[in-house]
PDB file of N, CA and C in Angstrom:
ATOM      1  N   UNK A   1      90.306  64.350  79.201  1.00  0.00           N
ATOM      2  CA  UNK A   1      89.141  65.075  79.665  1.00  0.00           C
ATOM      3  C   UNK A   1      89.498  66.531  79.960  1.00  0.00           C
ATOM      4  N   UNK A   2      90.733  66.949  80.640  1.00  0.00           N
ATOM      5  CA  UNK A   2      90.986  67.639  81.013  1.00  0.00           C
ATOM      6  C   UNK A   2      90.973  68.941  79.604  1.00  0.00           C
ATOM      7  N   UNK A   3      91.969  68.299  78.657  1.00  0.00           N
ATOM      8  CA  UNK A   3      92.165  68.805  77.642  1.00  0.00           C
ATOM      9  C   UNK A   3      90.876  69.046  76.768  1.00  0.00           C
ATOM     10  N   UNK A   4      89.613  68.441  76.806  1.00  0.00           N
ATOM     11  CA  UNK A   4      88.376  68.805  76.310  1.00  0.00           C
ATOM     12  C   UNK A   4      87.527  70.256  76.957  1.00  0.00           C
ATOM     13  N   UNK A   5      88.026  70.204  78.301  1.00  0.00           N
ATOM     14  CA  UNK A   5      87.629  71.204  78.702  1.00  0.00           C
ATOM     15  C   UNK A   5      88.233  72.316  78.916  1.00  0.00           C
ATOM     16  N   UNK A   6      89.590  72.263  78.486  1.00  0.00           N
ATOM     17  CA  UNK A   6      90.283  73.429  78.072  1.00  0.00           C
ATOM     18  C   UNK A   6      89.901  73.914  76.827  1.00  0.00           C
ATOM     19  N   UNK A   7      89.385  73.111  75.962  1.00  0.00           N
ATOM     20  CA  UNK A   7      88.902  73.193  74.570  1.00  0.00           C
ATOM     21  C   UNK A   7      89.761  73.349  73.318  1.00  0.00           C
ATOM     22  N   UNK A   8      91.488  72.929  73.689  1.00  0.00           N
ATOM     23  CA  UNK A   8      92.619  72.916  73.136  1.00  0.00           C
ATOM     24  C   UNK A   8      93.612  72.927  73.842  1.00  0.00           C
ATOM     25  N   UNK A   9      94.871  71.856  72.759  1.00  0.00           N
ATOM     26  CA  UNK A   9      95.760  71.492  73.939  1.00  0.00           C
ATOM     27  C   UNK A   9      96.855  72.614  73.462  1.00  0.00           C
ATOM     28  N   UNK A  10      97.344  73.047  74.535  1.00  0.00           N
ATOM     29  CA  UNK A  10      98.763  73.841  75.054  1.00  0.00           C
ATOM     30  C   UNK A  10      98.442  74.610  76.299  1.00  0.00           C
ATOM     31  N   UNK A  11      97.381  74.575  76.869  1.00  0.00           N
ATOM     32  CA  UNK A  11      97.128  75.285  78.243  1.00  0.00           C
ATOM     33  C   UNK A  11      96.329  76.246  77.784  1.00  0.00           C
ATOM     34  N   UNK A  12      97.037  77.571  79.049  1.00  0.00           N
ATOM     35  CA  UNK A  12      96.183  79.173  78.478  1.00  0.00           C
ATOM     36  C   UNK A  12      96.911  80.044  77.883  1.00  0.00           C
ATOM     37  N   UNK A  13      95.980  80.651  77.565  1.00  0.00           N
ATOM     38  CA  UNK A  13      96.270  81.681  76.907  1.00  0.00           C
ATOM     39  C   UNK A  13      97.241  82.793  77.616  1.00  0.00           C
ATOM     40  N   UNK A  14      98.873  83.039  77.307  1.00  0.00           N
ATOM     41  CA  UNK A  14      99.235  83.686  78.313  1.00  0.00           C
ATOM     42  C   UNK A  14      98.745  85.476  78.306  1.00  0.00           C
ATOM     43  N   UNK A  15      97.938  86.103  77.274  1.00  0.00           N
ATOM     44  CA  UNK A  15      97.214  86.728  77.428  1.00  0.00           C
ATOM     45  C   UNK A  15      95.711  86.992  78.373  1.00  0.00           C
ATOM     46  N   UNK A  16      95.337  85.875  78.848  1.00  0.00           N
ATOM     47  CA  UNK A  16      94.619  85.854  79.230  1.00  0.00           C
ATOM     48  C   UNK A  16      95.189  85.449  80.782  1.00  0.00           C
ATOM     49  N   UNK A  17      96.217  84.721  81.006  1.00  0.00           N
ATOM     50  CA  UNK A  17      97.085  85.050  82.260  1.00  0.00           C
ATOM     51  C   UNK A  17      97.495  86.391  82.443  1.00  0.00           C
ATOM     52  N   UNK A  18      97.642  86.852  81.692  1.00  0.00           N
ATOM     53  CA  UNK A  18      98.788  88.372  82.097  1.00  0.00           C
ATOM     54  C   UNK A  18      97.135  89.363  82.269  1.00  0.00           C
ATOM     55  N   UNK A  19      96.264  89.241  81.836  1.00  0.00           N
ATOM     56  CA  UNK A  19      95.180  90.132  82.373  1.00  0.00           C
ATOM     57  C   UNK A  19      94.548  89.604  83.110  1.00  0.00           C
ATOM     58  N   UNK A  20      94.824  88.680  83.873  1.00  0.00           N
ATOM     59  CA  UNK A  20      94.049  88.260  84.985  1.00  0.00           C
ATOM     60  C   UNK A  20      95.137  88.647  86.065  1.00  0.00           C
ATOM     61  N   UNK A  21      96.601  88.517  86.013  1.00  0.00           N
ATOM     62  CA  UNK A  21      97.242  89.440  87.057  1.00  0.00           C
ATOM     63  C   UNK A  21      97.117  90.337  86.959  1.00  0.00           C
ATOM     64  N   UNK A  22      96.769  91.344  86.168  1.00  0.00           N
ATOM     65  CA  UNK A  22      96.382  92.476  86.388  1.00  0.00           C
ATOM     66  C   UNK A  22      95.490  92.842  86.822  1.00  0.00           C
ATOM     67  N   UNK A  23      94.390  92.032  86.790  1.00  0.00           N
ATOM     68  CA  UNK A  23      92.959  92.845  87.322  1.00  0.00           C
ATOM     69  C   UNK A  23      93.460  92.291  88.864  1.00  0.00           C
ATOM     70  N   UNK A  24      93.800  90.938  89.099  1.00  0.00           N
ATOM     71  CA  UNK A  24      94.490  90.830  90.388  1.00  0.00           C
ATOM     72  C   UNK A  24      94.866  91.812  91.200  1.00  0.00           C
ATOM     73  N   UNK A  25      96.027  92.314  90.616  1.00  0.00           N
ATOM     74  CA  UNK A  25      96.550  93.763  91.041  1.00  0.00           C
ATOM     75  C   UNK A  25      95.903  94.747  91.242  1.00  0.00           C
ATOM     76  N   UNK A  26      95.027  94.803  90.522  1.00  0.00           N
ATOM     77  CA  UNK A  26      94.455  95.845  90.793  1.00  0.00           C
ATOM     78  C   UNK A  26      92.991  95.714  91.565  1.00  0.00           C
ATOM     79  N   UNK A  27      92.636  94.468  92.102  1.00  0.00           N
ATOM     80  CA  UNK A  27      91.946  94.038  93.223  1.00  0.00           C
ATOM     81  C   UNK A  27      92.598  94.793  94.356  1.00  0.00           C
ATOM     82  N   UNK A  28      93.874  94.263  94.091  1.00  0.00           N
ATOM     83  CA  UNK A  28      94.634  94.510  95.432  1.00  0.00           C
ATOM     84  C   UNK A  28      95.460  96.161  95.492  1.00  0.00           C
ATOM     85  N   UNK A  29      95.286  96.748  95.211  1.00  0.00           N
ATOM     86  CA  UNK A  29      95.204  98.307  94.802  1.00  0.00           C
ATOM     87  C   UNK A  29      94.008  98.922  95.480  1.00  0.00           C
ATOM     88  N   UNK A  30      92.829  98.433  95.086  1.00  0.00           N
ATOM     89  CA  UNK A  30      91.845  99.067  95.532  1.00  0.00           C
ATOM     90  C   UNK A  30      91.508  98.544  96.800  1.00  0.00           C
ATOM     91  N   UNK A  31      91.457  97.392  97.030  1.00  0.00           N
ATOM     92  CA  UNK A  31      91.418  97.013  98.885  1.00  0.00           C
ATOM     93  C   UNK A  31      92.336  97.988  99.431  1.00  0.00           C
ATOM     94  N   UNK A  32      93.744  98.111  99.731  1.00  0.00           N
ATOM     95  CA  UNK A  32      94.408  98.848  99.998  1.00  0.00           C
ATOM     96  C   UNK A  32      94.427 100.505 100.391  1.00  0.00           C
ATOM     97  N   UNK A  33      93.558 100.766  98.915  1.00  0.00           N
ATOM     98  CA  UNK A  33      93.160 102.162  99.221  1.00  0.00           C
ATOM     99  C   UNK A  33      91.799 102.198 100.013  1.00  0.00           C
ATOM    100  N   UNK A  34      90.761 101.337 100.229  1.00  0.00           N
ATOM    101  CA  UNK A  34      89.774 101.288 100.735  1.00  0.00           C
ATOM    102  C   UNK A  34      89.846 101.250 102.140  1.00  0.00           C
ATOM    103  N   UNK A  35      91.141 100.771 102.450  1.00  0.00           N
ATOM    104  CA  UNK A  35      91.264 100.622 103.637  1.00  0.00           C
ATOM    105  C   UNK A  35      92.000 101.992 104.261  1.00  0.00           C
ATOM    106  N   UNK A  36      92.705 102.126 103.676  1.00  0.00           N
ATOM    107  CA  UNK A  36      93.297 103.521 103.711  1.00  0.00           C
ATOM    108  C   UNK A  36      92.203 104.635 103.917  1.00  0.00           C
ATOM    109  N   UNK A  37      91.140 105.075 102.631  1.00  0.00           N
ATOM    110  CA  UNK A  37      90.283 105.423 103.084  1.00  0.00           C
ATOM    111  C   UNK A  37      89.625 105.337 104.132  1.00  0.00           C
ATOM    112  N   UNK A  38      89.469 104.219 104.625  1.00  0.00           N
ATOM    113  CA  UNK A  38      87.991 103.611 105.815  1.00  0.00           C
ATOM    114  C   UNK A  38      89.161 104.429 107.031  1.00  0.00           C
ATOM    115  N   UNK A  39      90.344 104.347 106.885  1.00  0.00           N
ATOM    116  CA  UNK A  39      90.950 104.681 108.427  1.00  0.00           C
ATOM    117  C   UNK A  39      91.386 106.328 108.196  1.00  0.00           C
ATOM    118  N   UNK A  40      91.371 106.970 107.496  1.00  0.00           N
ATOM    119  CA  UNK A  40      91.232 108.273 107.293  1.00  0.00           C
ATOM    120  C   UNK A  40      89.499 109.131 107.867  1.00  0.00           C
ATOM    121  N   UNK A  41      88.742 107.932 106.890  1.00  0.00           N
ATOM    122  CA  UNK A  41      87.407 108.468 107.784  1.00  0.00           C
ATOM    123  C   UNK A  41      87.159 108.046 109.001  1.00  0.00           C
ATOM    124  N   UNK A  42      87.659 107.176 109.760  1.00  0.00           N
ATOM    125  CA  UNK A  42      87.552 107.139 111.481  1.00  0.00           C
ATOM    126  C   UNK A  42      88.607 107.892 111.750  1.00  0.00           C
ATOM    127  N   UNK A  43      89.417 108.820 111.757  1.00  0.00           N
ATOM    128  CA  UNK A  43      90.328 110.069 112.093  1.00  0.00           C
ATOM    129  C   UNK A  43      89.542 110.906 112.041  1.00  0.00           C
ATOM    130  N   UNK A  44      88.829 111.379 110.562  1.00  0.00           N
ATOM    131  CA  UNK A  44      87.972 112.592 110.223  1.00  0.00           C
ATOM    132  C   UNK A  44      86.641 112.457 111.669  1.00  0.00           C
ATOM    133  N   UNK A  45      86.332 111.485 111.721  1.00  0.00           N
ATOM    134  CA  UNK A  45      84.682 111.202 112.447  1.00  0.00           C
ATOM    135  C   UNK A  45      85.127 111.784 113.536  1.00  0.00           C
ATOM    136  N   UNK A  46      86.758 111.076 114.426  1.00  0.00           N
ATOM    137  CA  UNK A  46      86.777 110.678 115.298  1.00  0.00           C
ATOM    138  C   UNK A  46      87.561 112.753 116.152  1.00  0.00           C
ATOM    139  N   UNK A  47      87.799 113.120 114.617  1.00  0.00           N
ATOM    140  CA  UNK A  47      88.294 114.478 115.213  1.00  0.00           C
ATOM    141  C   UNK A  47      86.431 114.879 114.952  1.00  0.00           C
ATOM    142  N   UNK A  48      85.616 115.333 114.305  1.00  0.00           N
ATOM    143  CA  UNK A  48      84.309 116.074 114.242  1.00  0.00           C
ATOM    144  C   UNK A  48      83.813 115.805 115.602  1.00  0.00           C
ATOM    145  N   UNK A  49      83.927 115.123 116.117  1.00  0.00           N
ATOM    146  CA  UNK A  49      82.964 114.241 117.366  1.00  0.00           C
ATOM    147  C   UNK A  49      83.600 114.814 118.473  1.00  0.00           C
ATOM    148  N   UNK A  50      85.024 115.310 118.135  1.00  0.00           N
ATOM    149  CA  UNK A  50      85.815 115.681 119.479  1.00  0.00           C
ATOM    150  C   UNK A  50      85.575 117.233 119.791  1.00  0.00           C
ATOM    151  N   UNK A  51      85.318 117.553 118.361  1.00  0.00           N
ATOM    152  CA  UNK A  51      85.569 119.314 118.089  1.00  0.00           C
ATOM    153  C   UNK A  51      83.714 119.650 118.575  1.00  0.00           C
ATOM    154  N   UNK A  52      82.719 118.770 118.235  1.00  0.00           N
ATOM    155  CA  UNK A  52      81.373 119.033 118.331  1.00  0.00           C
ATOM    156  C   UNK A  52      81.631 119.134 120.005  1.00  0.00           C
ATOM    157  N   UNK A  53      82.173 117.879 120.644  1.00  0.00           N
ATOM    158  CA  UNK A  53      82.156 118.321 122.435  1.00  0.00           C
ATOM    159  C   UNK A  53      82.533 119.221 122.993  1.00  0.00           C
ATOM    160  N   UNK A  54      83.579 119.684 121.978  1.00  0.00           N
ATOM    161  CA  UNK A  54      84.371 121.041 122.970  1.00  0.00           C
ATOM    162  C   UNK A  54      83.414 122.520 122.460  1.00  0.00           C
ATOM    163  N   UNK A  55      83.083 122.339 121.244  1.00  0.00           N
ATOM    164  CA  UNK A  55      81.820 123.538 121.328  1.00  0.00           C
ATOM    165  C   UNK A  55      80.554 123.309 121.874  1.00  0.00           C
ATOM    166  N   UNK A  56      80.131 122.513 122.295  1.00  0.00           N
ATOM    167  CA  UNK A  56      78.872 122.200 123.142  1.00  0.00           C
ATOM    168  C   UNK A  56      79.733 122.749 124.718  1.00  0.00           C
ATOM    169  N   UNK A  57      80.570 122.451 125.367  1.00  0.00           N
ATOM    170  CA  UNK A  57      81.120 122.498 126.527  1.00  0.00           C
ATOM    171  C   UNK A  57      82.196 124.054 126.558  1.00  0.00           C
ATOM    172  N   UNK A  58      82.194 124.747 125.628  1.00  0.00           N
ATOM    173  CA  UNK A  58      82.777 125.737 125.638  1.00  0.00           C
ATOM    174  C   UNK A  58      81.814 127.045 125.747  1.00  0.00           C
ATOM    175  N   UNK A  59      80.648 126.325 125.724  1.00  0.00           N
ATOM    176  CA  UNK A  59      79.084 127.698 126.309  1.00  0.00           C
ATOM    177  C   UNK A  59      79.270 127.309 127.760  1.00  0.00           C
ATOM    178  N   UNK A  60      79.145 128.751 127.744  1.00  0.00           N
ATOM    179  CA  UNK A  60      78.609 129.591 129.246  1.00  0.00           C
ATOM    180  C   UNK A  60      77.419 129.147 129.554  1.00  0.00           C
ATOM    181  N   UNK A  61      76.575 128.456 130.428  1.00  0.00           N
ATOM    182  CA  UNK A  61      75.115 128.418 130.393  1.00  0.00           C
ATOM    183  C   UNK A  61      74.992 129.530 131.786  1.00  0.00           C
ATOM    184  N   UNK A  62      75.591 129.951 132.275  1.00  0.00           N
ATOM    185  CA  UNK A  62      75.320 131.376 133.560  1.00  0.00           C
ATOM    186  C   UNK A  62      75.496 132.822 132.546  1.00  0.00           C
ATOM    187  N   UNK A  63      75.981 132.470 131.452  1.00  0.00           N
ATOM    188  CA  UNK A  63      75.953 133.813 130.423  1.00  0.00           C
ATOM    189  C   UNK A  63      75.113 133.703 129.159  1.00  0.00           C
ATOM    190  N   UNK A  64      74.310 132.894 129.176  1.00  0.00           N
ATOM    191  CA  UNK A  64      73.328 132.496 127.862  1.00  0.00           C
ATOM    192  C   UNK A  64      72.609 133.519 128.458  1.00  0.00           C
ATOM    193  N   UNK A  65      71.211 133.846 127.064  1.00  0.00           N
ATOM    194  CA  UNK A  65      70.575 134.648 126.659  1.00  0.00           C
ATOM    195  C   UNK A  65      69.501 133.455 126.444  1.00  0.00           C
ATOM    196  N   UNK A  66      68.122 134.378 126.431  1.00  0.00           N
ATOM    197  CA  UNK A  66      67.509 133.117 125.817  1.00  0.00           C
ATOM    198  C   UNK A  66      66.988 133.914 124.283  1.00  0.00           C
ATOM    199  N   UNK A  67      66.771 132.678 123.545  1.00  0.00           N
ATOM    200  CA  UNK A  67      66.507 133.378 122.342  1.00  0.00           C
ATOM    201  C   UNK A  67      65.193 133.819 121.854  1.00  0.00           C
ATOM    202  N   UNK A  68      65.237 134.658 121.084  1.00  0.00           N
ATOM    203  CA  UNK A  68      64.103 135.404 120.784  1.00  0.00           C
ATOM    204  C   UNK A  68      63.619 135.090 119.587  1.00  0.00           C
ATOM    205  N   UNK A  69      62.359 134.628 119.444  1.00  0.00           N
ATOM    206  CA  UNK A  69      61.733 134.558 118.194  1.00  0.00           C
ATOM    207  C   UNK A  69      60.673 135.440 117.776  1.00  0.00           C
TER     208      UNK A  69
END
């Protein structure tokens, strides 16, 4: 049965093994960098968010102006 649903006997195709570790690999390539990415952009966020407080908190509000339209 087994062999019917392989649809010929000697197993697989080791072509068709050797590109399935590869796309494997390269599953696991791109998780890797995704993750890499994802923790580069919580650094990037996590510095914008820090730098936005210190220019909100680095005005004078006893030396503001008000603005003119």
């Amino acid at each position: 049965m087994a062999k019917a649903l392989l649809g010929y006997v000697g197993g697989s195709d080791p072509r068709v093994l050797a590109e399935m570790r590869r796309l494997q690999q390269r599953v696991q390539d791109l998780e890797s960098e995704l993750v890499r990415m994802q923790a580069e952009n919580d650094a990037l966020s996590a510095a914008a968010r820090h730098d936005s407080v210190l220019d909100v908190d680095s005005i004078d509000v006893s030396k503001a102006e008000p603005v003119l339209t």
